[in-house]
C-alpha atoms as a PDB file:
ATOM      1  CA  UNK A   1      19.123  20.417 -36.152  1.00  0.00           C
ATOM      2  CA  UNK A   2      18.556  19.121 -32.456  1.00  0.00           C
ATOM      3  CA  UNK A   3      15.226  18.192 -31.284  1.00  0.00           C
ATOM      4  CA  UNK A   4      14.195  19.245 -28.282  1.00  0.00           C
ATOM      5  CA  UNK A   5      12.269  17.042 -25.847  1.00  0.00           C
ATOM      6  CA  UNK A   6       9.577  18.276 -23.882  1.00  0.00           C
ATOM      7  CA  UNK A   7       7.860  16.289 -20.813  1.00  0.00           C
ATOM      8  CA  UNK A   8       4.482  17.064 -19.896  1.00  0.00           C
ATOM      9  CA  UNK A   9       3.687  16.973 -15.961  1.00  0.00           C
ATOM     10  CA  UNK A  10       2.650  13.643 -15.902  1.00  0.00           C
ATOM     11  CA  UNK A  11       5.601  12.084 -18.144  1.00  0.00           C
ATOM     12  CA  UNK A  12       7.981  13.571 -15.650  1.00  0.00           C
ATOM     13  CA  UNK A  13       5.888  12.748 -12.452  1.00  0.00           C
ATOM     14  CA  UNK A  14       6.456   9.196 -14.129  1.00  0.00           C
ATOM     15  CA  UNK A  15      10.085   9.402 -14.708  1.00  0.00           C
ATOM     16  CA  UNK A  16      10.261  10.467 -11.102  1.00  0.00           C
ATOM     17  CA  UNK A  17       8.285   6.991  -9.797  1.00  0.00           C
ATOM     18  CA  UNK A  18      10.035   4.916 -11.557  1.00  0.00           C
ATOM     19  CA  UNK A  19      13.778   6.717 -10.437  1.00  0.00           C
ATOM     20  CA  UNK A  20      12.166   6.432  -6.954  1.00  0.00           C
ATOM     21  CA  UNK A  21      11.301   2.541  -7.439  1.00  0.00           C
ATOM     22  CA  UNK A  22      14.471   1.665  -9.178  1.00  0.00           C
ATOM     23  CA  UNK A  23      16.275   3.462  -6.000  1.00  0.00           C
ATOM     24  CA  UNK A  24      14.349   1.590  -3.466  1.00  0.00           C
ATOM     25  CA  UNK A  25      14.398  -1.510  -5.585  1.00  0.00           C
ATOM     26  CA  UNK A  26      18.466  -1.391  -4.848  1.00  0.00           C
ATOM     27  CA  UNK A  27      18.137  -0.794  -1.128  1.00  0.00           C
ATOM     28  CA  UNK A  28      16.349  -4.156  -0.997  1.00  0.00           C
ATOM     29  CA  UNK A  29      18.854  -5.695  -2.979  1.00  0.00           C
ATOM     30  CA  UNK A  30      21.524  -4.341  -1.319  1.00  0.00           C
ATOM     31  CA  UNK A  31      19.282  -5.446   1.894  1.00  0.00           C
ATOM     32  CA  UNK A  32      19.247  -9.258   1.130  1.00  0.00           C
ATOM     33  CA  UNK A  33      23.182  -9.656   0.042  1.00  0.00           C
ATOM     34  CA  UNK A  34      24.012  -8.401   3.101  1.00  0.00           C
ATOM     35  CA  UNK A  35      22.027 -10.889   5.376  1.00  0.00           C
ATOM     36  CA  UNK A  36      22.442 -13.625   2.993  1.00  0.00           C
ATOM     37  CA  UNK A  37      26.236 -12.405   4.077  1.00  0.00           C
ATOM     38  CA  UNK A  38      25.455 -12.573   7.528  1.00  0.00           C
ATOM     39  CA  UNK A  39      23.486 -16.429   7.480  1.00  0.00           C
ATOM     40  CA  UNK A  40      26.470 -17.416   5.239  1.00  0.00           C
ATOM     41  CA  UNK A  41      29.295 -16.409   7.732  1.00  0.00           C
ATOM     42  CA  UNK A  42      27.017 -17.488  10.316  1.00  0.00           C
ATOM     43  CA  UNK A  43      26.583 -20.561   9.045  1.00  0.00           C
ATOM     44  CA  UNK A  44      30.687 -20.979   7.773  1.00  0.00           C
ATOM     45  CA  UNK A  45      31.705 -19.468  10.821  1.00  0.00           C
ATOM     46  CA  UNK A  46      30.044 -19.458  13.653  1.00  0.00           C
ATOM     47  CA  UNK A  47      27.818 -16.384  15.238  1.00  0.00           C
ATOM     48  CA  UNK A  48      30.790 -13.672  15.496  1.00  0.00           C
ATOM     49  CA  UNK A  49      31.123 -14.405  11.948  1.00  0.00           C
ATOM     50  CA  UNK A  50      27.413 -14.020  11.374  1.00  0.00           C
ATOM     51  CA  UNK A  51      26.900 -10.792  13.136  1.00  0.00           C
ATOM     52  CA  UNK A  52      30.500  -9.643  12.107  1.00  0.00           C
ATOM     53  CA  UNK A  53      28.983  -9.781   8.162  1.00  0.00           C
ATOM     54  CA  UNK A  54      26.040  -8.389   9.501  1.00  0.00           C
ATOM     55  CA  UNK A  55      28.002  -5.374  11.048  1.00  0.00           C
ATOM     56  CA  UNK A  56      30.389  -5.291   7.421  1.00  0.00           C
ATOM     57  CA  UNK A  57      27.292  -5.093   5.528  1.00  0.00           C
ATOM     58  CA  UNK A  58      25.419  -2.181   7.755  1.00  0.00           C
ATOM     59  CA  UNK A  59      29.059   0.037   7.763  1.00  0.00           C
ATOM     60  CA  UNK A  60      27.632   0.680   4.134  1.00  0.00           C
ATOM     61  CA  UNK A  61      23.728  -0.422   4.193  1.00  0.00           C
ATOM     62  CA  UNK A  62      23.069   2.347   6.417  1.00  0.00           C
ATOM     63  CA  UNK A  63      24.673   5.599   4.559  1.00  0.00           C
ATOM     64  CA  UNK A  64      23.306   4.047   1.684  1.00  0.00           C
ATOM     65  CA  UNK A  65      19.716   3.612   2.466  1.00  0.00           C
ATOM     66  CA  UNK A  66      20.373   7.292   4.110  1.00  0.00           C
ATOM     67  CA  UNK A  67      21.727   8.613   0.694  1.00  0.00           C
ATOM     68  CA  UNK A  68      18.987   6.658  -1.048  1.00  0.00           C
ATOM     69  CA  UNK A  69      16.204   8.202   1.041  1.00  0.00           C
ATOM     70  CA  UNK A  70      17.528  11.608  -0.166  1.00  0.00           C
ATOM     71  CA  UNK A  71      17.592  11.016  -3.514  1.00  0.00           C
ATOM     72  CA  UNK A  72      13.889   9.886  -3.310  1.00  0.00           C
ATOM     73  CA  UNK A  73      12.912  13.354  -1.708  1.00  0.00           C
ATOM     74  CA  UNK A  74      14.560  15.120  -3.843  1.00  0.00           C
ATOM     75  CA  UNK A  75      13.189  13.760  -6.876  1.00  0.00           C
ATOM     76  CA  UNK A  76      10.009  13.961  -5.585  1.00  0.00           C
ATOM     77  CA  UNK A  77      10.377  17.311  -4.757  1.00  0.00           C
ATOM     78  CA  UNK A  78      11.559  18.315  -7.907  1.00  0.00           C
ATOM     79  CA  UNK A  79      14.663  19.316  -7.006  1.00  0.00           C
ATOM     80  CA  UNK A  80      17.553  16.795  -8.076  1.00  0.00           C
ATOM     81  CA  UNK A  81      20.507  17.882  -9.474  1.00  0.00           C
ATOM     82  CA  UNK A  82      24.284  16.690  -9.928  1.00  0.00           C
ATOM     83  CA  UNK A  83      25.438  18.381  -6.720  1.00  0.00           C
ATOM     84  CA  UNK A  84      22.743  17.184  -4.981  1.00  0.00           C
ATOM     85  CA  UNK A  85      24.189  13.532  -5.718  1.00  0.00           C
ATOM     86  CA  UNK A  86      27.623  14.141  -5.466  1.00  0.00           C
ATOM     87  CA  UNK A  87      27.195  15.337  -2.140  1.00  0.00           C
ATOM     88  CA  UNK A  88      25.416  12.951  -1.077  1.00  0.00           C
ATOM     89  CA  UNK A  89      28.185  10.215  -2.860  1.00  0.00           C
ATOM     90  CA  UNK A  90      30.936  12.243  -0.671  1.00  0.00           C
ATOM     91  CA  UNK A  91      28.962  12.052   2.633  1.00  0.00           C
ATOM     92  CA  UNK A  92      27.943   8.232   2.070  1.00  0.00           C
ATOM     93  CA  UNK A  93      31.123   7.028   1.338  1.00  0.00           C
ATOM     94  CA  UNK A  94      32.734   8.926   3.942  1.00  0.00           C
ATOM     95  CA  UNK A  95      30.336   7.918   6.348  1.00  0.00           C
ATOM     96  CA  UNK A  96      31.209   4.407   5.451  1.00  0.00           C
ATOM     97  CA  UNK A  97      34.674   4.678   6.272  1.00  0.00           C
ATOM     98  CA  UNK A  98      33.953   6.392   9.496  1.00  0.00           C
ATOM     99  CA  UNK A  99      31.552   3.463  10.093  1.00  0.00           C
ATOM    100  CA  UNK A 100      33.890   0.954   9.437  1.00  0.00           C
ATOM    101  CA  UNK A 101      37.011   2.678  11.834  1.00  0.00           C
ATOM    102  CA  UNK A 102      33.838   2.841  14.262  1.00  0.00           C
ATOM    103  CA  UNK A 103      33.569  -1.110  13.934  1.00  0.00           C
ATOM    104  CA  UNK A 104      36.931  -1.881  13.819  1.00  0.00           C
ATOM    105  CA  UNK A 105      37.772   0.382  17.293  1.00  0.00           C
ATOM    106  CA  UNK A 106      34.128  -0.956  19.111  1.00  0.00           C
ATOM    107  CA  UNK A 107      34.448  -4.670  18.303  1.00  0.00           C
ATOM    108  CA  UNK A 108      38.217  -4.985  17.811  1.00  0.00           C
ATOM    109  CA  UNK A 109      38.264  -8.160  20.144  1.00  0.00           C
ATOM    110  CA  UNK A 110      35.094 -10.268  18.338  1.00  0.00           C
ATOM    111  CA  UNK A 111      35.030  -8.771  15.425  1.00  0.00           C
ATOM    112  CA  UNK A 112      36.097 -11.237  12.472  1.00  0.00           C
ATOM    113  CA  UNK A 113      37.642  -9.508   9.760  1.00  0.00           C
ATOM    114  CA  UNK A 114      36.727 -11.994   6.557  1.00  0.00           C
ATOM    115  CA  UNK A 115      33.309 -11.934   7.857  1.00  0.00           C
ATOM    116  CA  UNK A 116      32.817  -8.262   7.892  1.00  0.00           C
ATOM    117  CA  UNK A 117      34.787  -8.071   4.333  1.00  0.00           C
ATOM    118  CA  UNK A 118      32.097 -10.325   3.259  1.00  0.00           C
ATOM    119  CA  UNK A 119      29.122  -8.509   4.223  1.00  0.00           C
ATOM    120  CA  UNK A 120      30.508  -5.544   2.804  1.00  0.00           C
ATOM    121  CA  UNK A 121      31.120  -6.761  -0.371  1.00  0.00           C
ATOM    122  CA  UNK A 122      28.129  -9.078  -0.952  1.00  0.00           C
ATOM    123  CA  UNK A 123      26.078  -5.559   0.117  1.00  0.00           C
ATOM    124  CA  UNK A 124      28.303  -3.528  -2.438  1.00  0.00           C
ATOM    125  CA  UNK A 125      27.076  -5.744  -5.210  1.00  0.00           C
ATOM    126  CA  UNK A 126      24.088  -6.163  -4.383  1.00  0.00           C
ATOM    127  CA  UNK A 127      22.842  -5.313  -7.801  1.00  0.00           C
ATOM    128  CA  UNK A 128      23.937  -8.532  -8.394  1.00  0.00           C
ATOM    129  CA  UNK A 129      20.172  -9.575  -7.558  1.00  0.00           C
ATOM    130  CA  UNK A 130      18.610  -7.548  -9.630  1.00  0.00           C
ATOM    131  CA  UNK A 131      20.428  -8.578 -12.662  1.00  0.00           C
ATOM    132  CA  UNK A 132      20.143 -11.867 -11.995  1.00  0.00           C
ATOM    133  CA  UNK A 133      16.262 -11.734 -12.058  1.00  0.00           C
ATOM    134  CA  UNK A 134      16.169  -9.181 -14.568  1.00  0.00           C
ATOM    135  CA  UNK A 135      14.898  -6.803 -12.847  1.00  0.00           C
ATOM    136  CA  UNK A 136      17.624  -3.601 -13.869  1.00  0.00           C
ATOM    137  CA  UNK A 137      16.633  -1.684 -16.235  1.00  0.00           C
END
């Protein structure tokens, strides 16, 4: 026999904050890799490098935070579901890509390749953070 588990409001208005804080929580992470990228190249580099990481690490910061900012409403409005993030999955990654060919056409002449690579990667794991101070649940 399978129990079923029933939330009261208030259980699932919790749930809901701490989704919403966990999401945010990321965004920040996800924030300081990707200017930690951009000192780092900076630094390593020189300032096209710098604000080459810093352009890497927006090509995906941006649709993210976008994407992330959704996923808050939604929640909060009661109205999450798996389409609603798989949709939103589709549209950030493509954005990313179109963000990216964007960069690569716009900046073609100063843009440093290993330095944008490294933004975007240091902001891809930016979760990184949180496990290191324990903070992912």
């Amino acid at each position: 026999m399978v129990k079923v588990l029933v939330l009261s409001d208030a259980d699932r208005a919790a749930l809901n904050a701490q989704a919403s804080r966990g999401l945010l929580l990321a965004l920040a992470a996800q924030g300081a890799m990707g200017l930690a990228a951009a000192v780092i190249a900076g630094v390593v580099g020189g300032a096209a490098a710098g604000w080459s990481a810093l352009a890497g690490a927006g090509a995906y910061f941006i649709p993210n935070a976008l994407f992330a900012l959704r996923l808050v409403v939604s929640v909060r409005a009661g109205k999450a579901n798996p389409f609603t993030f798989l949709s939103g999955e589709l549209v950030k990654l493509f954005a990313t890509a179109l963000l990216l060919g964007l960069l690569s056409r716009v900046a073609q002449d100063s843009l440093v390749w290993p330095a944008a690579l490294l933004g975007l990667i240091l902001t891809l794991k930016g979760y990184l953070l949180l496990l290191m101070f324990r903070k992912l649940s």
